[in-house]
C-alpha atoms as a PDB file:
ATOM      1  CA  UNK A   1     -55.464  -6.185 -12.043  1.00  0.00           C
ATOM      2  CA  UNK A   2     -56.827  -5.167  -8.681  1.00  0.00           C
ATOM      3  CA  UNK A   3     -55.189  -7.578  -7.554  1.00  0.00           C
ATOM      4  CA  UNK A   4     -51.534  -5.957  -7.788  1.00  0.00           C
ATOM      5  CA  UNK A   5     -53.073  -3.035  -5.775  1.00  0.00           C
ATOM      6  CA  UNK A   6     -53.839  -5.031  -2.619  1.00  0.00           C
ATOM      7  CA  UNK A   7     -51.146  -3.729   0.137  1.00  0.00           C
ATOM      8  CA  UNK A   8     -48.742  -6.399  -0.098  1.00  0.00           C
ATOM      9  CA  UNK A   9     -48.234  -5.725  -3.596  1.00  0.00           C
ATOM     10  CA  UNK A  10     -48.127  -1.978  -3.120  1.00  0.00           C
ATOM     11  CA  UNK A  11     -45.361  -2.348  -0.654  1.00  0.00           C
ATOM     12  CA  UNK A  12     -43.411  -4.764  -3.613  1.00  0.00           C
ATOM     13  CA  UNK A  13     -44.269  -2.254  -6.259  1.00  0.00           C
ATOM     14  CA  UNK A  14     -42.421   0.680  -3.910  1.00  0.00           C
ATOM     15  CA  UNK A  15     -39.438  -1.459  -3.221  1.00  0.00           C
ATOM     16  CA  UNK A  16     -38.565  -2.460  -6.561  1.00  0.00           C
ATOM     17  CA  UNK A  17     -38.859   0.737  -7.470  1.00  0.00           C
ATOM     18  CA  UNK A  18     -36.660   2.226  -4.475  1.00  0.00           C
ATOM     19  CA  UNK A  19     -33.945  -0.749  -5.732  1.00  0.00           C
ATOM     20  CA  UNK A  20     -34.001   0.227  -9.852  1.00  0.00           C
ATOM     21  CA  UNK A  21     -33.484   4.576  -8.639  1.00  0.00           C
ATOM     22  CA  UNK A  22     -31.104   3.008  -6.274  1.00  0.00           C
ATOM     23  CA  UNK A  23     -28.984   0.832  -8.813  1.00  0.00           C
ATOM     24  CA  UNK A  24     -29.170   3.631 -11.007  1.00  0.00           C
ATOM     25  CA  UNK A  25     -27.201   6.062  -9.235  1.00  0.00           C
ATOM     26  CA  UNK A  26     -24.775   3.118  -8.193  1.00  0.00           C
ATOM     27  CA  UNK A  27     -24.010   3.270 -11.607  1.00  0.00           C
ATOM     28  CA  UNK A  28     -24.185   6.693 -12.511  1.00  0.00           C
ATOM     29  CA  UNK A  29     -21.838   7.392  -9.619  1.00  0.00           C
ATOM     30  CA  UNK A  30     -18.969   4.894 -10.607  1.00  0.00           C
ATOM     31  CA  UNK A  31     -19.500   6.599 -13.844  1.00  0.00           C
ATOM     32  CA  UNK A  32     -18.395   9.772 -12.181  1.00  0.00           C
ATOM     33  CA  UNK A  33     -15.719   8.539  -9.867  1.00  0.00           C
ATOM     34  CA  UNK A  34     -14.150   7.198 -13.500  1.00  0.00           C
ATOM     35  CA  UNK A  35     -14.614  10.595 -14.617  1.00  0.00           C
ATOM     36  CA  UNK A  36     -12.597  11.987 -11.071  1.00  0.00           C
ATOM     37  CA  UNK A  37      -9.802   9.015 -11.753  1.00  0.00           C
ATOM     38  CA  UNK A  38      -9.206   9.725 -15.306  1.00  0.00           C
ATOM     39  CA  UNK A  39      -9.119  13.687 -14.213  1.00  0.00           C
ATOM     40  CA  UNK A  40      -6.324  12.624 -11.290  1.00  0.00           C
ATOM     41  CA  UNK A  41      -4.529  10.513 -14.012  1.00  0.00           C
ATOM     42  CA  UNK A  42      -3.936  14.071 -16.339  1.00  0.00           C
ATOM     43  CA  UNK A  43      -3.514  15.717 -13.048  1.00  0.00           C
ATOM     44  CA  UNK A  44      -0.349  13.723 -11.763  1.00  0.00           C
ATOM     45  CA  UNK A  45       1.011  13.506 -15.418  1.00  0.00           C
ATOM     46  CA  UNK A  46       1.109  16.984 -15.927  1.00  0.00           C
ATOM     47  CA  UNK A  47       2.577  17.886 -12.286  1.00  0.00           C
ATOM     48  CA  UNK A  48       4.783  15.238 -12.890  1.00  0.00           C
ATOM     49  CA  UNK A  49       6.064  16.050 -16.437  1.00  0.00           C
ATOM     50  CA  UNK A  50       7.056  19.753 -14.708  1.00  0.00           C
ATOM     51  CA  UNK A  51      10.304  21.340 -13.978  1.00  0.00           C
ATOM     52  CA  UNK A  52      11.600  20.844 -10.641  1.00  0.00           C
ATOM     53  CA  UNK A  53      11.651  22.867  -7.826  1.00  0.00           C
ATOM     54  CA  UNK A  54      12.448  23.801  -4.260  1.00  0.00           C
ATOM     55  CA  UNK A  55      10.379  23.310  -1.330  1.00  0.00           C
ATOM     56  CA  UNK A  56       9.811  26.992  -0.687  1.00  0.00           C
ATOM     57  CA  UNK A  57       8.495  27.608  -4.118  1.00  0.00           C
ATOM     58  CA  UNK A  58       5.369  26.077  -3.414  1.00  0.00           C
ATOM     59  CA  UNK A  59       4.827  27.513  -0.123  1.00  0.00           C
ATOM     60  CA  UNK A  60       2.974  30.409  -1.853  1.00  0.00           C
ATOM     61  CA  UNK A  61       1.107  27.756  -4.197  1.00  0.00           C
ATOM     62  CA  UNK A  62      -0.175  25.970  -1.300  1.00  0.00           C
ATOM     63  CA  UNK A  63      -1.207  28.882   0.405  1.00  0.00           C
ATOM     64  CA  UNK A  64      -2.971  29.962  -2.230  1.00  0.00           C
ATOM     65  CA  UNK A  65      -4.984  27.290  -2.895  1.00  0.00           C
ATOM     66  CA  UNK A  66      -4.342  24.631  -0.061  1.00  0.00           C
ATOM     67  CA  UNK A  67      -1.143  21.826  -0.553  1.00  0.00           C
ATOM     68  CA  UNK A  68      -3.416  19.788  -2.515  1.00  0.00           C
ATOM     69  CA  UNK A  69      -2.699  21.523  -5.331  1.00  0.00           C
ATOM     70  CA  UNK A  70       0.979  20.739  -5.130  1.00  0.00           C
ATOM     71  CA  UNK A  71       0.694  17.353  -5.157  1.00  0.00           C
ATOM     72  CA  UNK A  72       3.250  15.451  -7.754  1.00  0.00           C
ATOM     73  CA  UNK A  73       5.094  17.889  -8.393  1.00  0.00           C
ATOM     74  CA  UNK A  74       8.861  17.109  -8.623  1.00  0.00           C
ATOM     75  CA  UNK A  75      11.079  18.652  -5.901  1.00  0.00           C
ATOM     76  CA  UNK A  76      14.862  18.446  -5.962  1.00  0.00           C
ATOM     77  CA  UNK A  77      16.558  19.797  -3.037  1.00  0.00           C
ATOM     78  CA  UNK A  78      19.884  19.654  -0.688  1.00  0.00           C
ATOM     79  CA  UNK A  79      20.313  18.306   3.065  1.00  0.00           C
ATOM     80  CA  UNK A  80      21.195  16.496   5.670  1.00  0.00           C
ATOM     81  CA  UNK A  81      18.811  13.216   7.153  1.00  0.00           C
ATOM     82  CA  UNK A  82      18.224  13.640  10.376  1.00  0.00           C
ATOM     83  CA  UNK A  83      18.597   9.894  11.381  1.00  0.00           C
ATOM     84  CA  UNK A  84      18.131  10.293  15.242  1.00  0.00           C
ATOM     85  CA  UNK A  85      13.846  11.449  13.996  1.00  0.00           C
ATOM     86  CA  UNK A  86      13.248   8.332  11.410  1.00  0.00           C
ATOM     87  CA  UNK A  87       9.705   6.690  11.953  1.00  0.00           C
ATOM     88  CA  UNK A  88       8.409   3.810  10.148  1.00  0.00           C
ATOM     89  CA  UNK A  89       4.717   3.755   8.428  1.00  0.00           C
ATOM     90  CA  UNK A  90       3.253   0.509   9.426  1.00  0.00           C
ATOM     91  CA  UNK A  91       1.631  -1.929   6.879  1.00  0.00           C
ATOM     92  CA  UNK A  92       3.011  -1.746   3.778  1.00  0.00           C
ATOM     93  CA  UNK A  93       3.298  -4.151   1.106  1.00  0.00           C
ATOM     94  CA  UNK A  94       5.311  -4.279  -1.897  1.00  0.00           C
ATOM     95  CA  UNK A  95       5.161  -7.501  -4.092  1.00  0.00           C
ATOM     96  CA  UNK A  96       3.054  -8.710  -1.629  1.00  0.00           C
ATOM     97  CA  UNK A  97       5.529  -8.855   1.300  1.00  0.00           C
ATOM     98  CA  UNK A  98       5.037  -6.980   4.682  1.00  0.00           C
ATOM     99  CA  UNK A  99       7.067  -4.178   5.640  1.00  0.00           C
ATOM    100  CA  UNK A 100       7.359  -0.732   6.906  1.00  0.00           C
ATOM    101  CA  UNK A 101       8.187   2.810   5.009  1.00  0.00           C
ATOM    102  CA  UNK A 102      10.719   5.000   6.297  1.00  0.00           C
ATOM    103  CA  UNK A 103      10.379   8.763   6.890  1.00  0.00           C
ATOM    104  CA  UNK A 104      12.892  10.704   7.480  1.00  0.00           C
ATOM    105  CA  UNK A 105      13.488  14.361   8.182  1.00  0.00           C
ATOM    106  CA  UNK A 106      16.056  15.933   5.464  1.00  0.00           C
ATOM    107  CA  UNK A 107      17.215  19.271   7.240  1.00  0.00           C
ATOM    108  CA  UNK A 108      17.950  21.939   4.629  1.00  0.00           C
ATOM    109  CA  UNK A 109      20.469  24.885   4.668  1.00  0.00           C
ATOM    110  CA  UNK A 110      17.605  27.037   5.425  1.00  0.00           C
ATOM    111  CA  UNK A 111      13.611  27.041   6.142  1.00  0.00           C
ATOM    112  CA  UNK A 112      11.664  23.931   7.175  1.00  0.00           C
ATOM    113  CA  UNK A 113      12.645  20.445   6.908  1.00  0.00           C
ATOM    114  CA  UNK A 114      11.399  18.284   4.415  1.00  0.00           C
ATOM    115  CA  UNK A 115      10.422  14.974   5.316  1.00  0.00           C
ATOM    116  CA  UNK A 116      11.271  11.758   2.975  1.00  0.00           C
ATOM    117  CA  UNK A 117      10.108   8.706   1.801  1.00  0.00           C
ATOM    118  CA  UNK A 118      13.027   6.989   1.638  1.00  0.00           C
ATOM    119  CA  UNK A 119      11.035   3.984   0.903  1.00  0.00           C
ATOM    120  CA  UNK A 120      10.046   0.074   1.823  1.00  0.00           C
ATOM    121  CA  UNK A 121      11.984  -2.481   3.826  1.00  0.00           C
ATOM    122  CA  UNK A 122      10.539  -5.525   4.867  1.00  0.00           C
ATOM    123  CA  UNK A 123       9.347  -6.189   8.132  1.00  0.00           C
ATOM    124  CA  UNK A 124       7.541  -9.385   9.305  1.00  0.00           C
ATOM    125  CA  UNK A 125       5.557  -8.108  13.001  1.00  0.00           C
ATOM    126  CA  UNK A 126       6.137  -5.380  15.097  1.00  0.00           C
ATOM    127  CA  UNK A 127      10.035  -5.966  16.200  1.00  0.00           C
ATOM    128  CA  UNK A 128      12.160  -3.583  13.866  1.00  0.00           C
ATOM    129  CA  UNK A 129      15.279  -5.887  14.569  1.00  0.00           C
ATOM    130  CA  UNK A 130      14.264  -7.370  11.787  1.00  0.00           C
ATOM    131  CA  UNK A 131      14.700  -5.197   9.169  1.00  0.00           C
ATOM    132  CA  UNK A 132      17.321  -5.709   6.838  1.00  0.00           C
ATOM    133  CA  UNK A 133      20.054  -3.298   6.802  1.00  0.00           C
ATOM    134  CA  UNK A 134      19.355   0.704   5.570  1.00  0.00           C
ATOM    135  CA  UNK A 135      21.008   3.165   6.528  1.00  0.00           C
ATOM    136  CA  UNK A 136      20.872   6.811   6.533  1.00  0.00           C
ATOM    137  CA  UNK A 137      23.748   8.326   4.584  1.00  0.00           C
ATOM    138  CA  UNK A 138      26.154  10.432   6.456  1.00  0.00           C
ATOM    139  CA  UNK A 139      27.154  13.839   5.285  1.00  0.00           C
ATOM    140  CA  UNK A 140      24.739  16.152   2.867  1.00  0.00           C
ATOM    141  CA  UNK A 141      22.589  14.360   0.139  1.00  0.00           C
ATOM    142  CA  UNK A 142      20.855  15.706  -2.924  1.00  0.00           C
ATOM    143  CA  UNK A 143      17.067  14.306  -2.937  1.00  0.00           C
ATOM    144  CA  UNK A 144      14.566  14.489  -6.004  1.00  0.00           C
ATOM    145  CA  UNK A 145      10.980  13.286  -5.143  1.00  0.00           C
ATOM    146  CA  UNK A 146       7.232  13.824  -5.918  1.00  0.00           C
ATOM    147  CA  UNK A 147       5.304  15.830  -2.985  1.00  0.00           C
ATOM    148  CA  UNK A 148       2.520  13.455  -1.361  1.00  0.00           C
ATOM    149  CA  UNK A 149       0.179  14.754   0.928  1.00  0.00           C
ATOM    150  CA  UNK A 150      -0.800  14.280   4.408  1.00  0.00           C
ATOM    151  CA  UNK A 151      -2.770  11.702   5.622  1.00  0.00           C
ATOM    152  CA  UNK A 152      -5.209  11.562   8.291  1.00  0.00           C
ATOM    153  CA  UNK A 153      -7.510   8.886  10.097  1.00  0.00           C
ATOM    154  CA  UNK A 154     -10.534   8.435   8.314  1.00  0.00           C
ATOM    155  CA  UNK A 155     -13.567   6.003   9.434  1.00  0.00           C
ATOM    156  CA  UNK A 156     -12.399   2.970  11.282  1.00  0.00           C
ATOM    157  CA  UNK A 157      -8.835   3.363  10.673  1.00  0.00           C
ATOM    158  CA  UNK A 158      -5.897   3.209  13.447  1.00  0.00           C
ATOM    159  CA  UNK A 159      -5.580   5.880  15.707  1.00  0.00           C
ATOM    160  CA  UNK A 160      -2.443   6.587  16.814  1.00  0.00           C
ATOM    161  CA  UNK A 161      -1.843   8.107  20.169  1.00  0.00           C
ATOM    162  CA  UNK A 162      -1.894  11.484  20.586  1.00  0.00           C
ATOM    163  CA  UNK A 163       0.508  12.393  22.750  1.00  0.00           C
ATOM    164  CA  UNK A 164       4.468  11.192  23.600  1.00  0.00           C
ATOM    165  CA  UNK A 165       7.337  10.178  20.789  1.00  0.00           C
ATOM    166  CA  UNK A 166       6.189   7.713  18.361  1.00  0.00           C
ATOM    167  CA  UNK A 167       8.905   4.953  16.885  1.00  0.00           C
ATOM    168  CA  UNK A 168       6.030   3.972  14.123  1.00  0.00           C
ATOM    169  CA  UNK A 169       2.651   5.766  12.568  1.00  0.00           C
ATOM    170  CA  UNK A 170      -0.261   3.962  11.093  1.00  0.00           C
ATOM    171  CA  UNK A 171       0.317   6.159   8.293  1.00  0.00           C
ATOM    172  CA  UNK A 172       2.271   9.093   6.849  1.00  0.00           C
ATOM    173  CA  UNK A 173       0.532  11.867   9.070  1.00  0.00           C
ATOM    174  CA  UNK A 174       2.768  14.920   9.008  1.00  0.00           C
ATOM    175  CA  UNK A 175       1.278  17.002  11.458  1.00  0.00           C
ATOM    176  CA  UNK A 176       1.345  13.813  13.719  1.00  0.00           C
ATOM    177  CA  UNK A 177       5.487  13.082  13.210  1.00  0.00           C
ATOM    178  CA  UNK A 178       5.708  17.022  13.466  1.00  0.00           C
ATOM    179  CA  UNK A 179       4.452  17.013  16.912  1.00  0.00           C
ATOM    180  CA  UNK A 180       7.362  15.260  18.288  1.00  0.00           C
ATOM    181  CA  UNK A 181      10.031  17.278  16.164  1.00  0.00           C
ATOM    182  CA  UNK A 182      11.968  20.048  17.863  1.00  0.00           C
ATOM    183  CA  UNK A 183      12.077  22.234  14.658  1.00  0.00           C
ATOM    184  CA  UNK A 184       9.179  22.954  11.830  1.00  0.00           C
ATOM    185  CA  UNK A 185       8.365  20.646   8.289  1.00  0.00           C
ATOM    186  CA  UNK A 186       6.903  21.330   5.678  1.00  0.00           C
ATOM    187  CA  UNK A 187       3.312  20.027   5.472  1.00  0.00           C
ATOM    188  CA  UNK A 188       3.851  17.315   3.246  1.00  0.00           C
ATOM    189  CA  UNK A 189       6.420  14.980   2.521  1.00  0.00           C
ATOM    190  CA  UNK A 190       8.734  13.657  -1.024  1.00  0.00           C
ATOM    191  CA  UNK A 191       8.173  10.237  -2.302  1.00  0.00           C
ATOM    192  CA  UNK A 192      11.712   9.554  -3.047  1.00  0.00           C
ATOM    193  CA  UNK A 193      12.638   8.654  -6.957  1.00  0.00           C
ATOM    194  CA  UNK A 194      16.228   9.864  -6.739  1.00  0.00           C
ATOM    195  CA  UNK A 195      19.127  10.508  -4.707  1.00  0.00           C
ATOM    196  CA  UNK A 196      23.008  11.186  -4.529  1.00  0.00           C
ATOM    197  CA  UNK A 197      24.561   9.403  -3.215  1.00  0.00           C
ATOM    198  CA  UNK A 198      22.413   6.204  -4.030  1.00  0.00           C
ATOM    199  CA  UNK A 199      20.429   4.330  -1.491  1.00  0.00           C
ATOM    200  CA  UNK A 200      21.817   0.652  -1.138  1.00  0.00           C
ATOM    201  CA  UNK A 201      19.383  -2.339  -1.283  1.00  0.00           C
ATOM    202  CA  UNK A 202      17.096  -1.093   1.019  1.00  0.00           C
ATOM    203  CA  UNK A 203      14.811   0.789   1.400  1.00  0.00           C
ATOM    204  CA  UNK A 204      13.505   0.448  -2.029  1.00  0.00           C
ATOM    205  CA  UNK A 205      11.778   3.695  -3.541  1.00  0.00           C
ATOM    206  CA  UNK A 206       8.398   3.368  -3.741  1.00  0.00           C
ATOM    207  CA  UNK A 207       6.530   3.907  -6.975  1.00  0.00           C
ATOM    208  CA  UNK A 208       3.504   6.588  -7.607  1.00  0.00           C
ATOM    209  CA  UNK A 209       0.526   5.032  -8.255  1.00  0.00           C
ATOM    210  CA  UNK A 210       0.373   3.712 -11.497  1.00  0.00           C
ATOM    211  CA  UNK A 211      -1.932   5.619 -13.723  1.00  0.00           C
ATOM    212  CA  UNK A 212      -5.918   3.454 -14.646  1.00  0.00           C
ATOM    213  CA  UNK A 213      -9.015   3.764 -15.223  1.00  0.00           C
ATOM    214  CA  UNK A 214      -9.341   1.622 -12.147  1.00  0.00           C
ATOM    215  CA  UNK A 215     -12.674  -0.904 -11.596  1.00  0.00           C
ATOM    216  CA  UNK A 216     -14.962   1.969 -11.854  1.00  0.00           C
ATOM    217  CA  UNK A 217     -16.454   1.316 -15.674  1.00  0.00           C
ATOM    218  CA  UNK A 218     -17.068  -2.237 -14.857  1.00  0.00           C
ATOM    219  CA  UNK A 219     -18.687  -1.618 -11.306  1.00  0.00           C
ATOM    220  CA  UNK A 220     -21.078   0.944 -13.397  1.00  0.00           C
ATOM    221  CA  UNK A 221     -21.319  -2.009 -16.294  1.00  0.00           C
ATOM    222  CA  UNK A 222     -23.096  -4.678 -13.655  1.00  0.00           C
ATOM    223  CA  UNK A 223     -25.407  -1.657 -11.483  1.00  0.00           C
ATOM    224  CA  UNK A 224     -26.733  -1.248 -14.977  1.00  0.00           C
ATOM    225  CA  UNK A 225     -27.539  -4.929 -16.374  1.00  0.00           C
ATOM    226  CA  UNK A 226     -28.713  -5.657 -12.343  1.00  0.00           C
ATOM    227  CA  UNK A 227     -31.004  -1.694 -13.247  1.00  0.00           C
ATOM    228  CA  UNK A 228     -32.555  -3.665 -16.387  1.00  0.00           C
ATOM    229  CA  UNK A 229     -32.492  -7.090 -14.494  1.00  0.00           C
ATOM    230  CA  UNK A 230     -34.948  -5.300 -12.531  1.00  0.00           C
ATOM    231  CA  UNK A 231     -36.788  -3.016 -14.890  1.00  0.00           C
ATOM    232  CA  UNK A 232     -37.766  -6.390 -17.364  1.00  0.00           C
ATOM    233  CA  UNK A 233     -37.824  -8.999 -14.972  1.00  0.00           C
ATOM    234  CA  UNK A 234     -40.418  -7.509 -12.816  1.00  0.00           C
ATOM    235  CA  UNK A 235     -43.126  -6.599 -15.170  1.00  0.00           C
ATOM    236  CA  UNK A 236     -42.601 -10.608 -16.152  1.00  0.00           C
ATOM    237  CA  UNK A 237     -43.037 -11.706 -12.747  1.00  0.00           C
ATOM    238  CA  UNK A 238     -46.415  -9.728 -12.090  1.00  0.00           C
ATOM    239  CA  UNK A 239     -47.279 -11.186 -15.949  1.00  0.00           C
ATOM    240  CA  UNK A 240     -46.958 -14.787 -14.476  1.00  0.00           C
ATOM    241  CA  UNK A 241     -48.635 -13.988 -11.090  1.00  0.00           C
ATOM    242  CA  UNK A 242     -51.636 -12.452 -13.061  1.00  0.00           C
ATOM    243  CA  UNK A 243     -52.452 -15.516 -14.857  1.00  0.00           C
ATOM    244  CA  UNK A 244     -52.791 -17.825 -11.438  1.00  0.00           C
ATOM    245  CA  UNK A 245     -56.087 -18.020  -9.825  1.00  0.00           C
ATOM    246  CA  UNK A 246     -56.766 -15.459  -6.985  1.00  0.00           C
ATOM    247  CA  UNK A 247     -56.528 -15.814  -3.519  1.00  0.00           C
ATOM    248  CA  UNK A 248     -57.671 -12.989  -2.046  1.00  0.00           C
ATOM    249  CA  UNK A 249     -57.121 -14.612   1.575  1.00  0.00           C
ATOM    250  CA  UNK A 250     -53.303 -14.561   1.577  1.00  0.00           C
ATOM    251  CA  UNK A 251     -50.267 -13.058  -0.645  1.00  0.00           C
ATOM    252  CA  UNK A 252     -49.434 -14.375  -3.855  1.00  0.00           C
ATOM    253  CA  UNK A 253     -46.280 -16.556  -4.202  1.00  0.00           C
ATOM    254  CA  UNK A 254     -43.811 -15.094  -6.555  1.00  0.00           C
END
């Protein structure tokens, strides 16, 4: 077998190797992002299944232990929309249509604004003429909705500019629409389920995302049958090599 020693085969011995401790980890890490979704999936049902609250209760929360761990929870509160400070969220689909969501500032009797999702209208381009009709109710409104986070640009993502009053974001970035207000928000913003008086046609609330285990197990299922692909098929491969003729001049054909 000194054959399979000869540096070409060295170099095909190390990189199947490199693959199989590669394809394992594939798999062993979709095994734990399953593990992190199926956590997150307990996480928003129990925040979820809580009492609701007030804004300012979870100010001390959130200091505490950062506004992440106030996600989902339910938050019923009293205001007035600001209409005049609504921005769109570019890019959003629901049953696969285009459209925009709507944001809009709900001014409370005291403390911070809150900003709301008031939800989806369609929206084919960049002209908002478009939009079908939905307007911001007049007079005070009582709002129940599940706190969402922040987002911010990550990787290759749309940047939007920095500076000046925006009509539209790339996404809901709170410290981004805060910039341009004249008075403070909180630091995240209510995913609208409920509100009195009721929202016409449009916008349409938008949903949380629906509890799953996601494609995580299956992802894990294929690194591991391509991991044994490897770990059998190989040793078969050098098994057929070995019992050609030698040509020490020039690389075996596999």
């Amino acid at each position: 077998m000194r054959r399979f020693l000869r540096p070409w085969w060295v170099v095909s011995h190390v990189l199947v190797l490199a693959l199989i401790v590669v394809m394992l980890n594939l798999g062993f890490w979709q095994l734990r992002r399953l593990e992190e979704r199926r956590d997150l999936n307990t996480l928003q049902a129990e925040r979820t299944a809580e009492e609701a609250v007030v804004p300012g209760e979870l100010v001390a929360a959130a200091a505490a232990g950062g506004v992440e761990v106030v996600e989902y929870r339910v938050v019923e509160v009293t205001g007035r929309y600001r209409a005049a400070d609504e921005v769109a969220v570019r890019n959003r689909t629901f049953g696969g249509l285009p459209g925009v969501w709507l944001l809009t500032p709900l001014a409370l009797a005291e403390g911070p604004a809150v900003v709301v999702n008031r939800g989806w209208v369609p929206q084919s381009g960049s002209d908002p003429a478009g939009r079908p009709p939905s307007p911001v109710p007049d007079g005070e409104v009582t709002v129940r909705g599940h706190v969402r986070l922040s987002q911010q640009r990550t990787g290759l993502g749309v940047a939007d500019p920095a500076r000046g009053r925006l009509a539209s974001l790339a996404r809901p970035d709170i410290d981004r629409y805060a910039a341009q207000l004249d008075y403070p928000v909180y630091p995240f913003y209510l995913q609208l389920t409920g509100q009195d008086p009721p929202p016409g046609d449009y916008p349409v609330m938008v949903a949380l995302p629906a509890p799953g285990d996601g494609p995580h197990l299956g992802y894990a299922v294929q690194w591991f049958i391509f991991t044994a692909i490897a770990v059998v098929g190989y040793p078969l491969v050098l098994r057929q090599v070995s019992r050609r003729p030698d040509r020490p001049d020039r690389p075996d054909a596999l």
